[in-house]
Protein backbone atom coordinates (compact mmCIF):
# COMPACT_ATOMS: atom_id res chain seq x y z
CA UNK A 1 26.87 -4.67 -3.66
CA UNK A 2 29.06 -3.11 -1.42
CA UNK A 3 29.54 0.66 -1.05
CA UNK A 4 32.45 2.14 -2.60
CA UNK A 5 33.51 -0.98 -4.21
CA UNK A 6 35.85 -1.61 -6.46
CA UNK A 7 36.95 2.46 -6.47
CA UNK A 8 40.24 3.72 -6.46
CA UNK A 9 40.08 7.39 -5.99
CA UNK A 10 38.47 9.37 -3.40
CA UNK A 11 35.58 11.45 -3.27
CA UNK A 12 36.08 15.42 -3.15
CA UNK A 13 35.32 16.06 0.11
CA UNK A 14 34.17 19.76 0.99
CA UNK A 15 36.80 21.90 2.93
CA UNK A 16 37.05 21.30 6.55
CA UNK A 17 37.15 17.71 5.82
CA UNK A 18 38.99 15.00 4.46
CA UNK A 19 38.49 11.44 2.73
CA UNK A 20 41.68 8.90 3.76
CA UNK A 21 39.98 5.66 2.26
CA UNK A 22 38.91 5.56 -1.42
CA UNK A 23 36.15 2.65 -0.76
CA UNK A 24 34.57 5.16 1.58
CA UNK A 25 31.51 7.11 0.59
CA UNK A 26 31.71 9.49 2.89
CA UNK A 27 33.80 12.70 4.12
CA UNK A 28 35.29 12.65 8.05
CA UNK A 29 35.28 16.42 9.58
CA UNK A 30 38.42 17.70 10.72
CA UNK A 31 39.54 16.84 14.58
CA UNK A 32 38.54 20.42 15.62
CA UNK A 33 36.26 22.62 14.66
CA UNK A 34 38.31 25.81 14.03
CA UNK A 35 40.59 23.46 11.83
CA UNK A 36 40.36 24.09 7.64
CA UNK A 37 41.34 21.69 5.36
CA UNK A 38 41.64 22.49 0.84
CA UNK A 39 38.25 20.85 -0.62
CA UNK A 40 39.06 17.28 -1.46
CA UNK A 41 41.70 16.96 1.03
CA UNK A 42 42.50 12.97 1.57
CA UNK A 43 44.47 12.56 5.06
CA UNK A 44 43.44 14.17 8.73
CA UNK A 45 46.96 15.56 8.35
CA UNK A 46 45.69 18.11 5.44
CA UNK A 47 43.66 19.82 8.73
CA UNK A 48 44.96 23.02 9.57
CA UNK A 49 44.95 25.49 12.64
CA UNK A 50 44.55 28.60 11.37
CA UNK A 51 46.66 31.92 12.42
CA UNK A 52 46.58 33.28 15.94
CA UNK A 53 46.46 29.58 17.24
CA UNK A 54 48.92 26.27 17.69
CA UNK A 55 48.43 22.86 17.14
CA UNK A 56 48.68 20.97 20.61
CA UNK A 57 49.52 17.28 20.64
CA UNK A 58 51.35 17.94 16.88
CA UNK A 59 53.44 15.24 17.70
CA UNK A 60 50.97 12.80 18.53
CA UNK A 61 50.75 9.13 16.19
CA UNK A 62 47.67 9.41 15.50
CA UNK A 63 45.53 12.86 14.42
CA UNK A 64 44.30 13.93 17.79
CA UNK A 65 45.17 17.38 17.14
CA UNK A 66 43.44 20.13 18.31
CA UNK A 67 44.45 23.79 17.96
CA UNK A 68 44.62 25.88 20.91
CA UNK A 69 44.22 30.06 21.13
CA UNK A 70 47.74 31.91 21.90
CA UNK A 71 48.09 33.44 24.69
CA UNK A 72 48.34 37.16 23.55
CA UNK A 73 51.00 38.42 25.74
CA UNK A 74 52.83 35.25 25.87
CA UNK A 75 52.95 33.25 22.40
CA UNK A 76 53.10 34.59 19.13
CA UNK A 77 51.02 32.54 16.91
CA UNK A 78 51.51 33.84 13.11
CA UNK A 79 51.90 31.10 11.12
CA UNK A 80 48.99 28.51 9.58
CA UNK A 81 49.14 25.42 11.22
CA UNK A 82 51.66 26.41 13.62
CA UNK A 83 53.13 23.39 15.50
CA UNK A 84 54.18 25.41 18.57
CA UNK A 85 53.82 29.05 19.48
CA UNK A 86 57.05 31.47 19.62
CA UNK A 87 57.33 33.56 22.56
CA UNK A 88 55.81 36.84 22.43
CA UNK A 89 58.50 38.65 24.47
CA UNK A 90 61.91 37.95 26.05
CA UNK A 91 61.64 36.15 29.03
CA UNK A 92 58.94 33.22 28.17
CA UNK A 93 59.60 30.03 27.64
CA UNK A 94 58.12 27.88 25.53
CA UNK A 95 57.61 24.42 25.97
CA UNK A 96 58.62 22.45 23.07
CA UNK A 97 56.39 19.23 23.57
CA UNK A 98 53.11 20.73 25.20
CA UNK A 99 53.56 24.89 23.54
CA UNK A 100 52.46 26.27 27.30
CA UNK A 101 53.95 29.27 27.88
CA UNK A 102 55.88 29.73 31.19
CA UNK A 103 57.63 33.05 32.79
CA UNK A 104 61.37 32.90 32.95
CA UNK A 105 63.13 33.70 36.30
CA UNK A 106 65.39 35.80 35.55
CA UNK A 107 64.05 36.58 32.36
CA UNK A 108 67.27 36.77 30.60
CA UNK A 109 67.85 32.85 32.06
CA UNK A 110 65.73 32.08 28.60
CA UNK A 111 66.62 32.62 24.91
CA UNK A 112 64.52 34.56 22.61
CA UNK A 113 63.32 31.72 20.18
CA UNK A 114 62.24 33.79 17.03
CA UNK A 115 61.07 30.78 14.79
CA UNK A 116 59.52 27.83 15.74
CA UNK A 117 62.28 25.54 14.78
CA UNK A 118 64.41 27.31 17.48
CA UNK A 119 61.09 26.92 19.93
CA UNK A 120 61.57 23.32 19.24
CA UNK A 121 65.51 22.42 19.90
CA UNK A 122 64.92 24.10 22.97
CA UNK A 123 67.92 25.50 24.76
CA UNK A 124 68.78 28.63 27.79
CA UNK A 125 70.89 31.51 28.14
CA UNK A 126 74.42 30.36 29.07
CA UNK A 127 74.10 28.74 32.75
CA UNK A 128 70.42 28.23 32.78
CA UNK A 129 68.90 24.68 32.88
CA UNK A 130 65.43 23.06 33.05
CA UNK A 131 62.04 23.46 32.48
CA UNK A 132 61.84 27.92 31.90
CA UNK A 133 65.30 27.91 32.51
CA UNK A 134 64.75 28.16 36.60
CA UNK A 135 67.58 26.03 37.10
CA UNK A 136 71.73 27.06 37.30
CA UNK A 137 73.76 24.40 35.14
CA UNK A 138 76.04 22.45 36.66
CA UNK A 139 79.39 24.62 37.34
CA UNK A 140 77.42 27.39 38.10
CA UNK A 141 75.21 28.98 41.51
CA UNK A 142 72.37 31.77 41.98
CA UNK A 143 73.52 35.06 43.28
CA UNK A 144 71.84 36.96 45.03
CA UNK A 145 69.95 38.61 42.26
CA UNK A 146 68.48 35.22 41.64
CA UNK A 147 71.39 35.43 38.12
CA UNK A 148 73.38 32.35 37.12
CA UNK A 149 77.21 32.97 37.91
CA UNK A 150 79.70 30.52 37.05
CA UNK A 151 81.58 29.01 39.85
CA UNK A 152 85.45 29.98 40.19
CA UNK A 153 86.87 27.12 39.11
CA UNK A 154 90.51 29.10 39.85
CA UNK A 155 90.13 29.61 44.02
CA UNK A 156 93.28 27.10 43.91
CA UNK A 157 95.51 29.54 42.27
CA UNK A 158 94.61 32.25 45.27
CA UNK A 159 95.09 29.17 47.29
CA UNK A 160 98.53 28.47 46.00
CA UNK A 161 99.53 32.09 45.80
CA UNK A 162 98.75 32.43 49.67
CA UNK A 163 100.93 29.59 50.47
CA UNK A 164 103.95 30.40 48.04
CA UNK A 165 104.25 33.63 49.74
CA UNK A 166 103.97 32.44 53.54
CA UNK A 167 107.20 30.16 52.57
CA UNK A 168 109.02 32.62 51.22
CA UNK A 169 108.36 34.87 54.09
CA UNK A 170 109.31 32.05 56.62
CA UNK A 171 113.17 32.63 56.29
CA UNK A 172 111.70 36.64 57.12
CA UNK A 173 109.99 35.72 59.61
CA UNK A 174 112.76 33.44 61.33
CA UNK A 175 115.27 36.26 61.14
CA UNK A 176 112.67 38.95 62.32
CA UNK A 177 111.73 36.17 65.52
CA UNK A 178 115.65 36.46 66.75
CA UNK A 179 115.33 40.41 67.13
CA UNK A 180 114.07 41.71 70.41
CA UNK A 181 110.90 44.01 68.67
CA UNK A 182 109.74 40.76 67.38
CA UNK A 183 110.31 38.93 70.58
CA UNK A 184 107.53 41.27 72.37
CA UNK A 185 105.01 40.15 69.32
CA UNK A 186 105.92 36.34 69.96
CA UNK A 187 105.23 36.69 73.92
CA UNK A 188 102.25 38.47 72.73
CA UNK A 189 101.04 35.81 70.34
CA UNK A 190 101.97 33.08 72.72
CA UNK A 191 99.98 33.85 75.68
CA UNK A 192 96.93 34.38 73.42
């Protein structure tokens, strides 16, 4: 006779464990140890993390999750089972795949994610880019203050200004050249 045969339910497994095949007679533990799981729990996926940490590799395909300790001055870990932690403070970064925590330079450069759903679309102040946001976007440079400035896309305006106003100061300047004062600044000029 073979073990478990013939049954269709499962077992109730004590908490901190789970049961995923009903022709099993026996209970699998949790993939980490600080992971609970509700008595008779029947999937590795009922395993939770409990407050204070996050669940690294969440998005992994199989249930190789382990949960990992906050970082007290840089993630905020208040939820059960939290898939990634929220930054503690402005100016950390969190990284949506992995949850490490990074400094932002400048700190403004990163958003304040308040929920986790926000920690996972991701996303920097307005001209930051890249992994904590250490990166100006494209149209924009680094001042000296190490701040994101966008780039003057309008220098052709002061460009065409300047040159609208040395043509129509040529006829001026033509009239002014046939005067003797101005003669002395054209000898001047010329032997420069």
């Amino acid at each position: 006779e073979c073990p478990g045969e013939g049954r269709t339910s499962f077992i109730n497994c004590a908490a901190g464990s789970y049961q995923d095949k009903p022709a099993s007679d026996s209970c699998a533990a949790c993939p980490d140890e600080l992971m609970d799981s509700p008595e008779g729990a029947v999937s590795p996926w009922d395993c939770l993390c409990p407050r204070g940490h996050f669940v690294r590799n969440w998005r992994s395909v199989q249930p190789l999750e382990r949960c990992e300790e906050c970082v007290s001055d840089m993630q905020k870990c208040d939820e059960t089972h939290q898939r990634v932690p929220k930054p503690a403070e402005l100016g950390v970064w969190i990284d949506p795949v992995t949850g490490d925590a990074l400094w932002c330079e400048p700190h403004v450069a990163c958003l304040f994610h308040r929920t986790v759903e926000a920690v996972l679309r991701g996303g920097c102040s307005d001209g930051y880019v890249g992994r904590a946001c250490r990166e100006c976007a494209k149209e924009y440079y680094r001042d000296a203050n190490r701040m994101c400035q966008p780039c003057d896309d309008h220098v052709w305006v002061l460009y065409l200004i300047g040159f609208l106003a040395a043509a129509a100061m040529l006829p001026l300047l033509l009239r002014l050249s046939k005067s003797q004062s101005f003669m002395s600044i054209n000898i001047f000029v010329g032997t420069m």
